[in-house]
N, C-alpha and C. Protein backbone atom coordinates (compact mmCIF):
# COMPACT_ATOMS: atom_id res chain seq x y z
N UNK A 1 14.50 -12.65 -16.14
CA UNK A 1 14.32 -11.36 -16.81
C UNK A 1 13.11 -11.38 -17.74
N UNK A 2 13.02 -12.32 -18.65
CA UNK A 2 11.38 -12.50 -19.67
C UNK A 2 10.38 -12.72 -18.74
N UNK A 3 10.46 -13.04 -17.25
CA UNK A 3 9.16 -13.02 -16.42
C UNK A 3 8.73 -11.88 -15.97
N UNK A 4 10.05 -11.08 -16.07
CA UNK A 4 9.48 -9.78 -15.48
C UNK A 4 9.38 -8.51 -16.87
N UNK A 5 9.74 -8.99 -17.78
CA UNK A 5 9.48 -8.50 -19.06
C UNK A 5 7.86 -8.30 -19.20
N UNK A 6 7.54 -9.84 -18.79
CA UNK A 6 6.49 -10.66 -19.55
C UNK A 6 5.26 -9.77 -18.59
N UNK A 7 5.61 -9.67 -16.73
CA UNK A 7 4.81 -8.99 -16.15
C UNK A 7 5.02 -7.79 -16.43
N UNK A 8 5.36 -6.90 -16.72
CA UNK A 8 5.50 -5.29 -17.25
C UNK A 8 5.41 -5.06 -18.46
N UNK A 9 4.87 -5.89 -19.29
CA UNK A 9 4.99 -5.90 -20.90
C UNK A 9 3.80 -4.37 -20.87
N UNK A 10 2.61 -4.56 -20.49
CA UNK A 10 1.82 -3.65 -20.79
C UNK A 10 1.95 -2.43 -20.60
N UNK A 11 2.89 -2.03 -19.43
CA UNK A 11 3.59 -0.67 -18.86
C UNK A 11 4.22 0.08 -19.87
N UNK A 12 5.19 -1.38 -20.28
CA UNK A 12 6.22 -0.77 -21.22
C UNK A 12 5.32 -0.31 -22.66
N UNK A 13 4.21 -1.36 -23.16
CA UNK A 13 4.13 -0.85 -24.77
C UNK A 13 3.12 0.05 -24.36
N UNK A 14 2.68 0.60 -23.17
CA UNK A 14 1.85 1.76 -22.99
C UNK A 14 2.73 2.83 -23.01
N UNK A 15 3.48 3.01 -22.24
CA UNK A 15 4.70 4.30 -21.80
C UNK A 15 5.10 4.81 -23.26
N UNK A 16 5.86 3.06 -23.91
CA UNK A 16 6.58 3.61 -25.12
C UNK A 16 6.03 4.34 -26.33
N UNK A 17 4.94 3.45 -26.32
CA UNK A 17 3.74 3.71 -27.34
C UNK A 17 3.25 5.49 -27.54
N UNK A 18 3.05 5.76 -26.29
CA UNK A 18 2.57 6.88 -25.85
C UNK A 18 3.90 7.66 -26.04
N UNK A 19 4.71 7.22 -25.96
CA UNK A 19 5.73 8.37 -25.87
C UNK A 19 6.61 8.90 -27.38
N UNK A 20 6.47 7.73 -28.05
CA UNK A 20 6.90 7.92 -29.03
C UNK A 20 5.37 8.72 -30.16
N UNK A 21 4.35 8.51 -29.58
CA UNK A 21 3.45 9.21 -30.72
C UNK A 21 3.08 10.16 -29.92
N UNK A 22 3.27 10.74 -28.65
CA UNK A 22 3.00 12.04 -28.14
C UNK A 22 4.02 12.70 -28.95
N UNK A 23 5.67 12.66 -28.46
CA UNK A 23 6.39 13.60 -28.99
C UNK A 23 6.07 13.95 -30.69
N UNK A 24 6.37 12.82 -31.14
CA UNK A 24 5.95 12.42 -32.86
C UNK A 24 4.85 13.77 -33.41
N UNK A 25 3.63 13.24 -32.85
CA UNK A 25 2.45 14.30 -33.36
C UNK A 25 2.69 15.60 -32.42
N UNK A 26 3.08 15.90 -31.39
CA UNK A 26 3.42 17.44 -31.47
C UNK A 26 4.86 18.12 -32.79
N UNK A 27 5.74 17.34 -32.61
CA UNK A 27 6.45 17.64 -33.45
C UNK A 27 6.14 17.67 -34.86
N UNK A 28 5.28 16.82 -35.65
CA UNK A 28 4.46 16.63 -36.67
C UNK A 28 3.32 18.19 -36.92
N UNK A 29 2.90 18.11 -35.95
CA UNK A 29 2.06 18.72 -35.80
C UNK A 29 2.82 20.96 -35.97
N UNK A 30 3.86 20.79 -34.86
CA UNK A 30 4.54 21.77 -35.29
C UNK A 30 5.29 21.94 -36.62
N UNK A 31 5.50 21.04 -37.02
CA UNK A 31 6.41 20.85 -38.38
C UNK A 31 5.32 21.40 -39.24
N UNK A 32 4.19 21.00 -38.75
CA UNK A 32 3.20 21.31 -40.27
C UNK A 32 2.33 22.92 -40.18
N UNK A 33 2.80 23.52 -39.01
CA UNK A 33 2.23 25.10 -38.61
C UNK A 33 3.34 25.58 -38.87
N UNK A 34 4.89 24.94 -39.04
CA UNK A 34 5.90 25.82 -39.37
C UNK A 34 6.30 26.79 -38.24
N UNK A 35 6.54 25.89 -36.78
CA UNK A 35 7.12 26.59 -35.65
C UNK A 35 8.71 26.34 -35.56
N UNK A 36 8.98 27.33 -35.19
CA UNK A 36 10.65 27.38 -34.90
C UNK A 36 11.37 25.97 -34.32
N UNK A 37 12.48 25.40 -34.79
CA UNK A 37 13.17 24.85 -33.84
C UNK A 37 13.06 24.55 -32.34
N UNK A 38 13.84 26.20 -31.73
CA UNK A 38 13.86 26.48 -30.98
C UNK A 38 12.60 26.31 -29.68
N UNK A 39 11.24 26.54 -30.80
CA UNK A 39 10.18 26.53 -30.24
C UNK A 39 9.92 25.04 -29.84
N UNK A 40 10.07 24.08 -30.62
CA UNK A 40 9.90 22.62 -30.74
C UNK A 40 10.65 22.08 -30.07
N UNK A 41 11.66 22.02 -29.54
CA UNK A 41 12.78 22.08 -28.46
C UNK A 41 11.80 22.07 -26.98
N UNK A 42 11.30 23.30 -27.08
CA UNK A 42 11.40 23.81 -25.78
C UNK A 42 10.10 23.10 -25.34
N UNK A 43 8.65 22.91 -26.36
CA UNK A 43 8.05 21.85 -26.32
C UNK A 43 8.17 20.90 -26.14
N UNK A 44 8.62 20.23 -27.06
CA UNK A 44 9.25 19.03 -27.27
C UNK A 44 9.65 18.17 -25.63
N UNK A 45 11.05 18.98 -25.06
CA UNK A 45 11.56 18.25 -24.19
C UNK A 45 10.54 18.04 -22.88
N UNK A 46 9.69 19.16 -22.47
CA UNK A 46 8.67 19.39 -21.84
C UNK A 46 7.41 18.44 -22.03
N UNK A 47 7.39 17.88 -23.11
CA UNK A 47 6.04 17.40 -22.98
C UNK A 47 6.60 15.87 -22.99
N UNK A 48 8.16 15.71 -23.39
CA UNK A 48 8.23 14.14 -23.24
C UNK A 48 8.64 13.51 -21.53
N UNK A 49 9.20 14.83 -21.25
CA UNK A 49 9.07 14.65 -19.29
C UNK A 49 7.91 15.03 -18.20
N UNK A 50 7.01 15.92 -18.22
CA UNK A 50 5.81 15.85 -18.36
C UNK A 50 5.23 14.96 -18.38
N UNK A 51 4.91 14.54 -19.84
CA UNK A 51 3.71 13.61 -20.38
C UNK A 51 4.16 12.41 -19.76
N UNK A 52 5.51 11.85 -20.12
CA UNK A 52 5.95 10.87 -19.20
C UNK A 52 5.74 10.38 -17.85
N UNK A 53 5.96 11.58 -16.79
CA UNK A 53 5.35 11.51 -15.45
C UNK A 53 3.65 11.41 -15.24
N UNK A 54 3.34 12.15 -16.22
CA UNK A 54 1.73 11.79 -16.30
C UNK A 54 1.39 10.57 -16.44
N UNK A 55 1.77 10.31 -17.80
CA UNK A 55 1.42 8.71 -17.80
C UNK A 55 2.38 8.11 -16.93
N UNK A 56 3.12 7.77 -16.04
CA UNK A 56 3.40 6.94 -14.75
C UNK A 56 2.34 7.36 -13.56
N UNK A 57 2.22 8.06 -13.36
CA UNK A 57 1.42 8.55 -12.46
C UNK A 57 -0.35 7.76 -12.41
N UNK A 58 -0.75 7.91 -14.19
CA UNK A 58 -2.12 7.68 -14.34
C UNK A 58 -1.82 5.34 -14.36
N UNK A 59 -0.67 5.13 -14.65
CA UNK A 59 -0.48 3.99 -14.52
C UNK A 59 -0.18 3.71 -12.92
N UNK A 60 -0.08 4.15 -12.22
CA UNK A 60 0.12 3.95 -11.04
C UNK A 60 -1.36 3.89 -10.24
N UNK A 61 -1.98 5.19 -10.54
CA UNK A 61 -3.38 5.20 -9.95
C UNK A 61 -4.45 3.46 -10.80
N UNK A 62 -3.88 3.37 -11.80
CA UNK A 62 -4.53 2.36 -12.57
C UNK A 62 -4.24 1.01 -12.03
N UNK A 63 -3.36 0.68 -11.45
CA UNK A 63 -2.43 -0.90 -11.03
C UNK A 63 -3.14 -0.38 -9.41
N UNK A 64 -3.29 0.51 -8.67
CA UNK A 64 -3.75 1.08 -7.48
C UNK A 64 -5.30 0.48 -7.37
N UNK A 65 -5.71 0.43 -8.38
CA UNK A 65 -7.31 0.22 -8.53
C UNK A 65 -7.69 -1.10 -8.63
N UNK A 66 -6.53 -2.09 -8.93
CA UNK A 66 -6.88 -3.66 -8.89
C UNK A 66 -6.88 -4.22 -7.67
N UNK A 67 -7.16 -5.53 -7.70
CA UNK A 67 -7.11 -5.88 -6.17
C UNK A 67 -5.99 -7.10 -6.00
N UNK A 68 -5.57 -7.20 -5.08
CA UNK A 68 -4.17 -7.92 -5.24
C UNK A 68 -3.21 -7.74 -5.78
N UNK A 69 -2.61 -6.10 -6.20
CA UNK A 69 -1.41 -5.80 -6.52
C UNK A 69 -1.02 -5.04 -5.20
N UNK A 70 0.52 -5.66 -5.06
CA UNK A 70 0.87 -4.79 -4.05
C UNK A 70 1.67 -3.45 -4.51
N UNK A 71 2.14 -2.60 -3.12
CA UNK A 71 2.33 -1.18 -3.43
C UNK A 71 4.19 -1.45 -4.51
N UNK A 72 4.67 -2.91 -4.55
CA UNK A 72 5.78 -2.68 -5.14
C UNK A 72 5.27 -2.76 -6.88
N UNK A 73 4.94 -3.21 -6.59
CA UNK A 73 4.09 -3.62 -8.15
C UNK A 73 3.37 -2.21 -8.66
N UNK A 74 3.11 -2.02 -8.06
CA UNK A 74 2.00 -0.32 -8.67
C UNK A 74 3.05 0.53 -8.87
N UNK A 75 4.47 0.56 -8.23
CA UNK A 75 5.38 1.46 -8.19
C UNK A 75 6.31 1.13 -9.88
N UNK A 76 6.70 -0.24 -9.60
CA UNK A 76 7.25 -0.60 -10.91
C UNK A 76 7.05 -0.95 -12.38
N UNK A 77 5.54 -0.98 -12.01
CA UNK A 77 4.84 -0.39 -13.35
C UNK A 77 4.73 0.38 -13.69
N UNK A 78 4.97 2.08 -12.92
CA UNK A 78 4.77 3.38 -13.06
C UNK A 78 6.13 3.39 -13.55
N UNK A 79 6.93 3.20 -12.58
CA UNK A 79 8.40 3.45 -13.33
C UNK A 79 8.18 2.87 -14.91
N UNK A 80 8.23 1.65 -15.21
CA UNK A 80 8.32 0.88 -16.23
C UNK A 80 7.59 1.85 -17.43
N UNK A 81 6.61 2.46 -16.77
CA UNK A 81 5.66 3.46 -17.71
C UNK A 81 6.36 4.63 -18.24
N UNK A 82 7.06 4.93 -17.02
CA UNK A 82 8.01 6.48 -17.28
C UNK A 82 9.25 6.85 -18.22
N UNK A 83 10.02 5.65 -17.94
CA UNK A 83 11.20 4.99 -18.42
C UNK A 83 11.23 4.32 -19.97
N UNK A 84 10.15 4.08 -20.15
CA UNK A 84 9.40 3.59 -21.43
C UNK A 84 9.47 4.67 -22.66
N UNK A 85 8.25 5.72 -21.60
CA UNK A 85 7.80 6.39 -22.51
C UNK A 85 9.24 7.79 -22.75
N UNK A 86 9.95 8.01 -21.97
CA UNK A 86 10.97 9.31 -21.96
C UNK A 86 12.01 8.73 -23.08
N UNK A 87 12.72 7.12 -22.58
CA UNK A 87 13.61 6.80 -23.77
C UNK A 87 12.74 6.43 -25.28
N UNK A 88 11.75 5.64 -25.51
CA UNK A 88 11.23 5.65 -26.70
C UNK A 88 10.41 6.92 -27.50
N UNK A 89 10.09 8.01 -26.41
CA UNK A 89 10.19 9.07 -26.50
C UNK A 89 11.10 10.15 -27.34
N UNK A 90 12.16 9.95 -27.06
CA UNK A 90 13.22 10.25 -27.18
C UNK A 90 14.00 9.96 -29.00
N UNK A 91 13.24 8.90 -29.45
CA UNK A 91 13.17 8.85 -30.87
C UNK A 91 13.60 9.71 -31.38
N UNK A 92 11.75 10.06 -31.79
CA UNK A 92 11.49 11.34 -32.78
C UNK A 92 12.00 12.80 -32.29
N UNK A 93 13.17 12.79 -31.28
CA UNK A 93 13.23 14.19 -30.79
C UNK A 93 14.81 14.43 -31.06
N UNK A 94 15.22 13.35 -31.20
CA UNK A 94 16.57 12.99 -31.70
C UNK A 94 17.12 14.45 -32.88
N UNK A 95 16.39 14.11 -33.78
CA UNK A 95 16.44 14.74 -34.98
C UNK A 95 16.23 16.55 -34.70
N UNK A 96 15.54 16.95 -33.75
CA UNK A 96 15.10 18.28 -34.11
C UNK A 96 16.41 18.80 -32.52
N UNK A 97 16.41 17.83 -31.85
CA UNK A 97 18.08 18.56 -31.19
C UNK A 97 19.16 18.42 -32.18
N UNK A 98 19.43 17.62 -33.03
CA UNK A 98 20.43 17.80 -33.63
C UNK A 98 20.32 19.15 -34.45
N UNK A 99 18.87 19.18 -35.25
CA UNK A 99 18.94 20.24 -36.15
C UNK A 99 18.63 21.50 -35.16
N UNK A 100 18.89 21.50 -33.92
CA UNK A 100 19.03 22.98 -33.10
C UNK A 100 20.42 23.28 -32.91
N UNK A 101 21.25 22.36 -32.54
CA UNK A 101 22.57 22.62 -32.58
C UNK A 101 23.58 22.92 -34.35
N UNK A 102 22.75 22.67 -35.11
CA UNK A 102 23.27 22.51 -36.08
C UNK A 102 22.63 23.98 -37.15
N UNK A 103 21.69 24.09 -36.95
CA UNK A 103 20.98 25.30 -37.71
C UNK A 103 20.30 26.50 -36.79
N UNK A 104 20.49 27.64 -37.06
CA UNK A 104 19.97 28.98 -36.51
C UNK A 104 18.52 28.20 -35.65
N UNK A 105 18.60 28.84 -34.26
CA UNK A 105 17.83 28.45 -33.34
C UNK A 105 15.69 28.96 -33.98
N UNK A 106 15.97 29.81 -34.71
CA UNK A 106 14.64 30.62 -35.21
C UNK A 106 14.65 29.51 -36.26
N UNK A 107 15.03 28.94 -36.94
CA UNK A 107 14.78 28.10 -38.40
C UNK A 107 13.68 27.03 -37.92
N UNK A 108 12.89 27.13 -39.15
CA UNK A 108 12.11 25.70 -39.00
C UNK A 108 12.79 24.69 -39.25
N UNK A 109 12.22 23.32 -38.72
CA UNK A 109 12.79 21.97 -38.96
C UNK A 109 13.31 21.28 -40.79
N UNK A 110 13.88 21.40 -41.08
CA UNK A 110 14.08 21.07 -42.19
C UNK A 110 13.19 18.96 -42.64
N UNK A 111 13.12 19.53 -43.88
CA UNK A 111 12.37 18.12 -44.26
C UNK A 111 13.19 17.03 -43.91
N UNK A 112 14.39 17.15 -44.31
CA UNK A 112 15.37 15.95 -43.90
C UNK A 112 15.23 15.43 -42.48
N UNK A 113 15.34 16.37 -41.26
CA UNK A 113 15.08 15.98 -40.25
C UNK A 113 13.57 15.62 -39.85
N UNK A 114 12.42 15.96 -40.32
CA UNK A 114 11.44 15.53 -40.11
C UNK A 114 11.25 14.20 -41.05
N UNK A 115 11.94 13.85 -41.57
CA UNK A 115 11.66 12.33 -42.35
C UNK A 115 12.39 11.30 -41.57
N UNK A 116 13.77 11.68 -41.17
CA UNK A 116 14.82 11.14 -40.12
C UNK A 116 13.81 10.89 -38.92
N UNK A 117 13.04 11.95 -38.02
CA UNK A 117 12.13 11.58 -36.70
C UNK A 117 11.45 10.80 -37.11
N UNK A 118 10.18 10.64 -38.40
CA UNK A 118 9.76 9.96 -39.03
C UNK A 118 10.09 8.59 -38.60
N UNK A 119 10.95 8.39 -39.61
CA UNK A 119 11.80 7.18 -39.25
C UNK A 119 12.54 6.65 -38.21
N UNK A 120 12.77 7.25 -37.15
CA UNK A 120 12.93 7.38 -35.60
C UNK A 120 11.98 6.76 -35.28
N UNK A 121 10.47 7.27 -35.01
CA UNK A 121 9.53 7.03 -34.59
C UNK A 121 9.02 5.18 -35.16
N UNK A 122 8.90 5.12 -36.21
CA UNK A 122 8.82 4.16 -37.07
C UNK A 122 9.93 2.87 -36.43
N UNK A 123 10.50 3.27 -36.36
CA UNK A 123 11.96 2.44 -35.42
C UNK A 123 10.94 1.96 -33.69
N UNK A 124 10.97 2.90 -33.25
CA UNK A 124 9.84 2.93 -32.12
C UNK A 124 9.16 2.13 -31.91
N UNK A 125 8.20 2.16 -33.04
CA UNK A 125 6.91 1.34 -32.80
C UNK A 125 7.06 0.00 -33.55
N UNK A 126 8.30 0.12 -34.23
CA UNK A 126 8.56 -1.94 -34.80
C UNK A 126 8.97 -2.38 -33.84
N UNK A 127 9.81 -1.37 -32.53
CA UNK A 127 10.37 -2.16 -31.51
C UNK A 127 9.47 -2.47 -30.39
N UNK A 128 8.41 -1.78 -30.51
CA UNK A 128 7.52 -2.12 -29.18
C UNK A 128 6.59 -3.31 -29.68
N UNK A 129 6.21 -3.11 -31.62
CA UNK A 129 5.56 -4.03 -31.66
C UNK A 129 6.55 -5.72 -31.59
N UNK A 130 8.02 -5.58 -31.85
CA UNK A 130 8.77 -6.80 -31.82
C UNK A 130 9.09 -7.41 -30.49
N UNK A 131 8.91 -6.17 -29.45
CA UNK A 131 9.17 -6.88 -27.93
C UNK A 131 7.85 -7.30 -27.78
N UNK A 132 6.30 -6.97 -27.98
CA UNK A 132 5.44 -7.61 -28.37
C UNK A 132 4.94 -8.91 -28.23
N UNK A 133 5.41 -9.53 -29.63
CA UNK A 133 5.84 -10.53 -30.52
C UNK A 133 6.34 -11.45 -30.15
N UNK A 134 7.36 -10.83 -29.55
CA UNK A 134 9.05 -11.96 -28.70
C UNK A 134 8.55 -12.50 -27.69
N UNK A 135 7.95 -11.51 -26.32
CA UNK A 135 7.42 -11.78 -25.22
C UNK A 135 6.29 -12.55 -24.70
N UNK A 136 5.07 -12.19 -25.95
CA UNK A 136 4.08 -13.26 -26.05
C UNK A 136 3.81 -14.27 -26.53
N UNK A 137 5.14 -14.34 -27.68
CA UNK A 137 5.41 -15.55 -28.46
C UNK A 137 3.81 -15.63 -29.73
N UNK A 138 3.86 -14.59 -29.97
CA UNK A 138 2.91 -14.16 -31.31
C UNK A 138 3.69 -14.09 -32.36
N UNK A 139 2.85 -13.71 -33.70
CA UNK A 139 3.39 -13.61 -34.84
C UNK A 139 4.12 -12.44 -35.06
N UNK A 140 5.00 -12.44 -34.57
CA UNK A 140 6.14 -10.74 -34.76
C UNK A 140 5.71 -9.80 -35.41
N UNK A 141 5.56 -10.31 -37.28
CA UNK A 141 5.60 -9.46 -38.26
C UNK A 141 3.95 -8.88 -37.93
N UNK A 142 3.06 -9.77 -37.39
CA UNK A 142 1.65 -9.26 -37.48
C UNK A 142 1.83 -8.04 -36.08
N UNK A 143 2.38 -8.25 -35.05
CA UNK A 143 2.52 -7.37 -33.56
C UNK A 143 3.25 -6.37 -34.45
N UNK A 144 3.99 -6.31 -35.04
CA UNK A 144 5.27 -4.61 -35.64
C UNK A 144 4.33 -3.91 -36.95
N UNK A 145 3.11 -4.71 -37.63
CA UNK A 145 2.19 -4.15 -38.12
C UNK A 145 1.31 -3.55 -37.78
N UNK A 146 1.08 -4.08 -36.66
CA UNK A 146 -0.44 -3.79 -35.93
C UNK A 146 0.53 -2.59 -35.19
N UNK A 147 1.28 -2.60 -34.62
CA UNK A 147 2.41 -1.42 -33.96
C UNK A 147 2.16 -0.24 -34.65
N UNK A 148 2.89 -0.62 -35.85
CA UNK A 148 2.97 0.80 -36.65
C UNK A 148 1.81 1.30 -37.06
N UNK A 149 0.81 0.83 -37.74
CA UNK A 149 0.01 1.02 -38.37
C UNK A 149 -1.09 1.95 -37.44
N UNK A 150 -1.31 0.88 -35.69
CA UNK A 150 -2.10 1.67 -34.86
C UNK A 150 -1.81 3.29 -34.43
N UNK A 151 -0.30 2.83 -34.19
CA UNK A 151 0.49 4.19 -33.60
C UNK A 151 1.02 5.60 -34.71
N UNK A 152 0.47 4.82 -36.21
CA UNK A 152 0.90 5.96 -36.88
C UNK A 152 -0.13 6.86 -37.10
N UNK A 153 -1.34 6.66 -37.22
CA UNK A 153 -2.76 6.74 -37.51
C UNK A 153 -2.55 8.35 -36.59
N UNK A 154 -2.27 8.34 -35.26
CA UNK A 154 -2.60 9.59 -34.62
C UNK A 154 -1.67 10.91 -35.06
N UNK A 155 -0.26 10.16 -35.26
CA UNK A 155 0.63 11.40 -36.00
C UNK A 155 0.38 11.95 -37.40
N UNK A 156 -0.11 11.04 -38.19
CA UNK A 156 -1.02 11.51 -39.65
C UNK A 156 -1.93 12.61 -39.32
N UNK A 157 -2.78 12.50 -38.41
CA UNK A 157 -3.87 13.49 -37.52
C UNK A 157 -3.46 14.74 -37.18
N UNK A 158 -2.65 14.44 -36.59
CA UNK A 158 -1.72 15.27 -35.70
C UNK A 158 -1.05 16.44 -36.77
N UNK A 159 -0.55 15.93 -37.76
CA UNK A 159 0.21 16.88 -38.90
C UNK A 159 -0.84 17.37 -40.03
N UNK A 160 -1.47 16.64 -40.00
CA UNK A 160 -2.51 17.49 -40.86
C UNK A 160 -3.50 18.48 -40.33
N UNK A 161 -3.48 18.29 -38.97
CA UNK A 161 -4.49 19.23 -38.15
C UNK A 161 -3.66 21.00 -37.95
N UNK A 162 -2.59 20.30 -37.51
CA UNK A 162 -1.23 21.29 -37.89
C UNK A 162 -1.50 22.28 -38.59
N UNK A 163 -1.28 21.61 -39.70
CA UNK A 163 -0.70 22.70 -41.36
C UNK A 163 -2.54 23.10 -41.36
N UNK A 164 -3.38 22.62 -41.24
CA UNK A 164 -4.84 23.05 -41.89
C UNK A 164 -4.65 24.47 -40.64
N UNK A 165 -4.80 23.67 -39.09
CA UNK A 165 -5.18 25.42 -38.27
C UNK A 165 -3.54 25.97 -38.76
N UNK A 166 -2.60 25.67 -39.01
CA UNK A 166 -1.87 27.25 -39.59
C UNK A 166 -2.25 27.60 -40.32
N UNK A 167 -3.11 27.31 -41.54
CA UNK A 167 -3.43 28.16 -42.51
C UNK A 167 -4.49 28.98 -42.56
N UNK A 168 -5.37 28.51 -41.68
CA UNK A 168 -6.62 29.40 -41.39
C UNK A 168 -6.13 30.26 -40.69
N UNK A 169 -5.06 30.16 -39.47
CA UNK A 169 -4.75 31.23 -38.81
C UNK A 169 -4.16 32.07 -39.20
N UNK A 170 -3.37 32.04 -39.94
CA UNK A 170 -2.11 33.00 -40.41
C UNK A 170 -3.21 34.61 -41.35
């Protein structure tokens, strides 16, 4: 099982990586224009199945382009990509289905739940940087730094780009 960990490692901290700071910074990003729930939902689930198949797809054409991988290998890296990115995905999205079932479908996300995805997400990327760590037999704490730190950088972006074009727009 760590051999085939060890060969799909890159699938996985691509998929997950990607999946947890795609959903993250749209949701960030909506949180900070002040879009509905409802609206973030309907985004939300869309762009983490979507984006998911995309990136398997663009990992598939990518493992397609080397020489000496065969067609099982190009397939199970795509999966590995998909599967990655939909459950670690799945984090930061946690929080804004709960707060749809729980609060008027028109309400914005409340702060609590955007600190909760936050921290979802954050969960995310210590775990991709700790499978990392484990798998290459590196310094853990330096792989779940370099994790977070790389992968948070775009959702910071992402939410401040947000709230600035809502305010010009409105």
């Amino acid at each position: 099982m760590k051999n085939i960990l060890k060969k799909y490692l890159p699938s996985l901290v691509y998929g997950g990586s990607d999946g947890a700071v795609s959903y993250f910074t749209l949701m960030a990003g909506a949180y900070g224009a002040g879009l509905p729930i409802n609206m973030l939902i309907a985004i939300g689930v869309s762009n983490v199945v979507a984006d998911g198949f995309s990136m398997a797809t663009a990992d598939y054409l990518s493992e397609d382009s080397r020489i000496n991988v065969t067609p099982k290998e190009e397939e199970m890296s795509a999966l590995v990509t998909f599967i990655s990115f939909v459950l670690i995905g799945c984090f930061p999205l946690a929080p804004s289905l709960y707060a749809y079932y729980t609060l008027p479908a028109n309400a914005t996300l409340p702060l609590s739940m955007f600190i909760l995805s936050t921290i979802l997400t954050l969960i995310g990327f210590t775990y991709i940087g700790y499978l990392r760590g484990k798998i290459l037999k590196r310094n853990i704490y330096r792989t779940v730094i370099q994790s977070i730190i790389i992968c948070s950088i775009s959702a910071f972006i992402a939410f401040y780009i947000g709230e600035y074009i809502a305010s010009i727009i409105q």
